[in-house]
Protein backbone atom coordinates (compact mmCIF):
# COMPACT_ATOMS: atom_id res chain seq x y z
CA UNK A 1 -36.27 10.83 -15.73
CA UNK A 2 -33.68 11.81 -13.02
CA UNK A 3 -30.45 10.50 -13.69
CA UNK A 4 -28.09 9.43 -10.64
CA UNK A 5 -25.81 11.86 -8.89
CA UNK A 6 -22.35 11.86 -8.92
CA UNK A 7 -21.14 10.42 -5.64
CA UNK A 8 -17.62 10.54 -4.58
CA UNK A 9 -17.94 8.55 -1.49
CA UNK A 10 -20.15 5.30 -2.35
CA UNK A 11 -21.02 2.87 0.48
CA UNK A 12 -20.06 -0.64 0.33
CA UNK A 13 -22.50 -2.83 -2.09
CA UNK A 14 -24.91 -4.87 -0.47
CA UNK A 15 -23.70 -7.94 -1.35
CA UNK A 16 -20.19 -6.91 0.12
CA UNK A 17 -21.95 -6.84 3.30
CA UNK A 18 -23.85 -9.59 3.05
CA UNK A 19 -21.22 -11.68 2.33
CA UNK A 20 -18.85 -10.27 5.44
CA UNK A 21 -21.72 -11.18 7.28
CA UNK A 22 -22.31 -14.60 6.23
CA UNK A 23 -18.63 -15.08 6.79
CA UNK A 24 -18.49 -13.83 10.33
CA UNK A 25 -21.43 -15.56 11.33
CA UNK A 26 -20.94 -18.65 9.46
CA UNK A 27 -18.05 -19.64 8.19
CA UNK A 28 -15.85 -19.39 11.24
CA UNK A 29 -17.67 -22.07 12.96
CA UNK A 30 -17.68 -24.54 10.03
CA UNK A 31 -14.17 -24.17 9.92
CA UNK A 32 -13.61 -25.01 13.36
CA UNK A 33 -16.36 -28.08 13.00
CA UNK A 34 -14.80 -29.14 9.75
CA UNK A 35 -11.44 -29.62 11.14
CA UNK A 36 -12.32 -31.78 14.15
CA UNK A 37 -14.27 -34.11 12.35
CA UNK A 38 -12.19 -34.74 9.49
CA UNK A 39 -8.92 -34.82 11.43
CA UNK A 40 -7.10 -37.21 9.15
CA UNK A 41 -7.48 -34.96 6.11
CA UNK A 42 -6.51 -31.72 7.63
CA UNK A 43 -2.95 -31.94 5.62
CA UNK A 44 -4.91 -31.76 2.24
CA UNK A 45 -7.16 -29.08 2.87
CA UNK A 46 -4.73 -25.84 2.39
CA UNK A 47 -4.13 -27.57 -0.62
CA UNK A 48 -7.65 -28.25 -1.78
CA UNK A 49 -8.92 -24.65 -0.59
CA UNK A 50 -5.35 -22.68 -2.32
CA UNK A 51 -6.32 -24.42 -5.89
CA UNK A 52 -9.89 -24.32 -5.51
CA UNK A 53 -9.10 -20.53 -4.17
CA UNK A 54 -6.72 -19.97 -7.19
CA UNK A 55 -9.15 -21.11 -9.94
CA UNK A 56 -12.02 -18.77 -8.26
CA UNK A 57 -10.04 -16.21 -8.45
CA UNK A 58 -8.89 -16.33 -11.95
CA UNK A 59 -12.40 -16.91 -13.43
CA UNK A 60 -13.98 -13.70 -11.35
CA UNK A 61 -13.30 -11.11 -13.48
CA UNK A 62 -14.74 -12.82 -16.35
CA UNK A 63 -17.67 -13.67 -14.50
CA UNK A 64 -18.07 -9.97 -12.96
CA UNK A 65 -17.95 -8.69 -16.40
CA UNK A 66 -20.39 -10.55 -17.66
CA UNK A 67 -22.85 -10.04 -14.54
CA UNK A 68 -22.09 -6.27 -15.09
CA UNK A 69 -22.97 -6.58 -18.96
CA UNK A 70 -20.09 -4.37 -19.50
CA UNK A 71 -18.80 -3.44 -22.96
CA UNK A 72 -15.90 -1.80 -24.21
CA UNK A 73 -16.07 1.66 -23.92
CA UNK A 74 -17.16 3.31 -27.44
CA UNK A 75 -15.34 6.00 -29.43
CA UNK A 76 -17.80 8.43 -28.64
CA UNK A 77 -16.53 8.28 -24.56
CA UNK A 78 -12.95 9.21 -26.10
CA UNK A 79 -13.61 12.76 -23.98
CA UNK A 80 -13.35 9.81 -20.72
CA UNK A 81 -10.88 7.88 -22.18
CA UNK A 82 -8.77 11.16 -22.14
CA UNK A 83 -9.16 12.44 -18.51
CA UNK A 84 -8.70 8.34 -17.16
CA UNK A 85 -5.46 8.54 -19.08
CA UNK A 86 -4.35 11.49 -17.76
CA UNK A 87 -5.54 10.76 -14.45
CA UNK A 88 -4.00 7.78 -14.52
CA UNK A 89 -0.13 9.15 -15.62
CA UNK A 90 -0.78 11.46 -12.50
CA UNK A 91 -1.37 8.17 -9.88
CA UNK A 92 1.46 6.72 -11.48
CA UNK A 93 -0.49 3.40 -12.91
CA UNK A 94 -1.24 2.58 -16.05
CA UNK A 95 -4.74 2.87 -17.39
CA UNK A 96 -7.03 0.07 -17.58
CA UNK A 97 -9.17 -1.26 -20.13
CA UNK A 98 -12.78 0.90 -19.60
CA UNK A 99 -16.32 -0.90 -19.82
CA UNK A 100 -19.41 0.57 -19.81
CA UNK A 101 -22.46 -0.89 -18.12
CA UNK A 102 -25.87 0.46 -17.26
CA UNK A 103 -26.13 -2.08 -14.22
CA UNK A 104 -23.71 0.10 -12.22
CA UNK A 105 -24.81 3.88 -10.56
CA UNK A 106 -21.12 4.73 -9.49
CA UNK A 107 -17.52 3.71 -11.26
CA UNK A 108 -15.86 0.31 -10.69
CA UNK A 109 -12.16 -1.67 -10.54
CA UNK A 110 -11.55 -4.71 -10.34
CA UNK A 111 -9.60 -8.08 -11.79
CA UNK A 112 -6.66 -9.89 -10.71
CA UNK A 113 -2.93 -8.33 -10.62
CA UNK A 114 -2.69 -8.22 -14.46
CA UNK A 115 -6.19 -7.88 -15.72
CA UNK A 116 -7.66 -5.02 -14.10
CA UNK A 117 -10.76 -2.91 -15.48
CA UNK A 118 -12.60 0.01 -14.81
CA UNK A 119 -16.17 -0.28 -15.44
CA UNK A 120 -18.03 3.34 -15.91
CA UNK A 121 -22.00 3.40 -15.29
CA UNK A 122 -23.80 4.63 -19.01
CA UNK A 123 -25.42 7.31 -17.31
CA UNK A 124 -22.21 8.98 -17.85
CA UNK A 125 -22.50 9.34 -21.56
CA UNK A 126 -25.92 9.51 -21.30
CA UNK A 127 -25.56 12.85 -18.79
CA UNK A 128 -22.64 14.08 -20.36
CA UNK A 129 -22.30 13.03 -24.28
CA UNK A 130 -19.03 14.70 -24.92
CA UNK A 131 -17.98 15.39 -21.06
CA UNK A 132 -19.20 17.61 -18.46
CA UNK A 133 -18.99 20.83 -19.53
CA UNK A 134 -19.39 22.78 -16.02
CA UNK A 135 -15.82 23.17 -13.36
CA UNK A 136 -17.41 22.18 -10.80
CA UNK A 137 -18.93 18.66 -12.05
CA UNK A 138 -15.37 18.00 -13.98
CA UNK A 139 -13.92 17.86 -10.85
CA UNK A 140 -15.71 15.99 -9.01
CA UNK A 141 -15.71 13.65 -11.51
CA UNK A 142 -11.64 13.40 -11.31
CA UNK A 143 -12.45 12.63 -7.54
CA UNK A 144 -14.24 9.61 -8.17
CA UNK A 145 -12.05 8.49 -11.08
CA UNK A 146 -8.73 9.16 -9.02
CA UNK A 147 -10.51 7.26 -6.04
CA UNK A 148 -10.94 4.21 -8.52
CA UNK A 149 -7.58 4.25 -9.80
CA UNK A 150 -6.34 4.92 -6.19
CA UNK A 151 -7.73 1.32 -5.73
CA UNK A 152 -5.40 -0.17 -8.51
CA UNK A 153 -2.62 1.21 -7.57
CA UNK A 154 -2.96 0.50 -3.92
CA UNK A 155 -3.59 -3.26 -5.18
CA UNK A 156 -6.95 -3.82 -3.10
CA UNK A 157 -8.98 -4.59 -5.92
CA UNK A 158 -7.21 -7.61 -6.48
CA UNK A 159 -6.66 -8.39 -3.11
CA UNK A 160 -10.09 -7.99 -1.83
CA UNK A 161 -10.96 -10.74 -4.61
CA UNK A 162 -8.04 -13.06 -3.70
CA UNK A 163 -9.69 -12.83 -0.37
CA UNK A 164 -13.24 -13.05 -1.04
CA UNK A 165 -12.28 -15.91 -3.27
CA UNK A 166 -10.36 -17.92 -0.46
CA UNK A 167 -13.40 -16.83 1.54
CA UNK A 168 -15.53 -18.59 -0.31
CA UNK A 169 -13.73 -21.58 -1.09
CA UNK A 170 -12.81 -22.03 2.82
CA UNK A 171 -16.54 -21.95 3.01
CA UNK A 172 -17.02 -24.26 -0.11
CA UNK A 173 -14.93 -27.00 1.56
CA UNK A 174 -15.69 -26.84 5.12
């Protein structure tokens, strides 16, 4: 069968939309409606909606991982391992833990401040057992690596989940 091409410029997921959507649409206006009916508890609810927010946010990467099925990379990716390391000491982070998972067509970060992950799609190993073996596929490969790490140094992995998760607790309480 055909395997998926390389792309170095992926569009936001579906459910990214989706869920900006459902926002916009939806959860400005039961914010507003929540907090003139419920006037006298308007104090607690930054409260409520930070630890709520907090605990959502914690728990995501766990849960992402395990909707991704992702496993530790293998020894036979070591050929990956090496170019995300080196990649990595030229962004100036430091590499994070990689997970394979055959749910995923293009390369993945996420996690919190500390627990980060990359997450490659199998159809890398499956394409290219002990790495790509052609110039021109190598590097675009290290452009959609160094885009991925780009994200962990630039922190918006773990921002875009701290706000998704007060998105969706905001949401959850109103």
């Amino acid at each position: 069968g055909d395997s998926p091409q390389l792309n170095p410029f992926p569009l936001p997921s579906r459910p990214s939309l989706v869920f900006a959507g459902f926002f916009l649409v939806i959860g400005g206006p039961l914010v507003a409606g929540f907090a003139l009916r419920f006037q006298l508890l308007l104090p607690l609810l930054p409260v409520v909606v930070a630890l709520f927010t907090l605990w959502d946010f914690l728990n995501a990467p766990d849960r992402q991982l395990a909707a991704l099925r992702a496993a530790p990379l293998s020894p036979t990716g070591a050929w990956l391992t090496e170019q995300i390391v080196t990649l990595a000491g030229e962004v100036k982070t430091a590499p994070p833990p990689i997970y394979i998972s055959a749910r995923l067509d293009a390369p993945l970060v996420f996690g919190t401040w500390r627990r980060r992950w990359l997450v490659i799609p199998a159809w890398f190993l499956v394409k290219w057992p002990d790495g790509p073996h052609d110039p021109e596929i190598d590097n675009l490969l290290d452009v959609v690596l160094r885009h991925e790490l780009a994200h962990l140094v630039n922190h918006d992995g773990w921002l875009t989940a701290l706000a998704r998760s007060l998105l969706k607790m905001t949401v959850a309480v109103a």
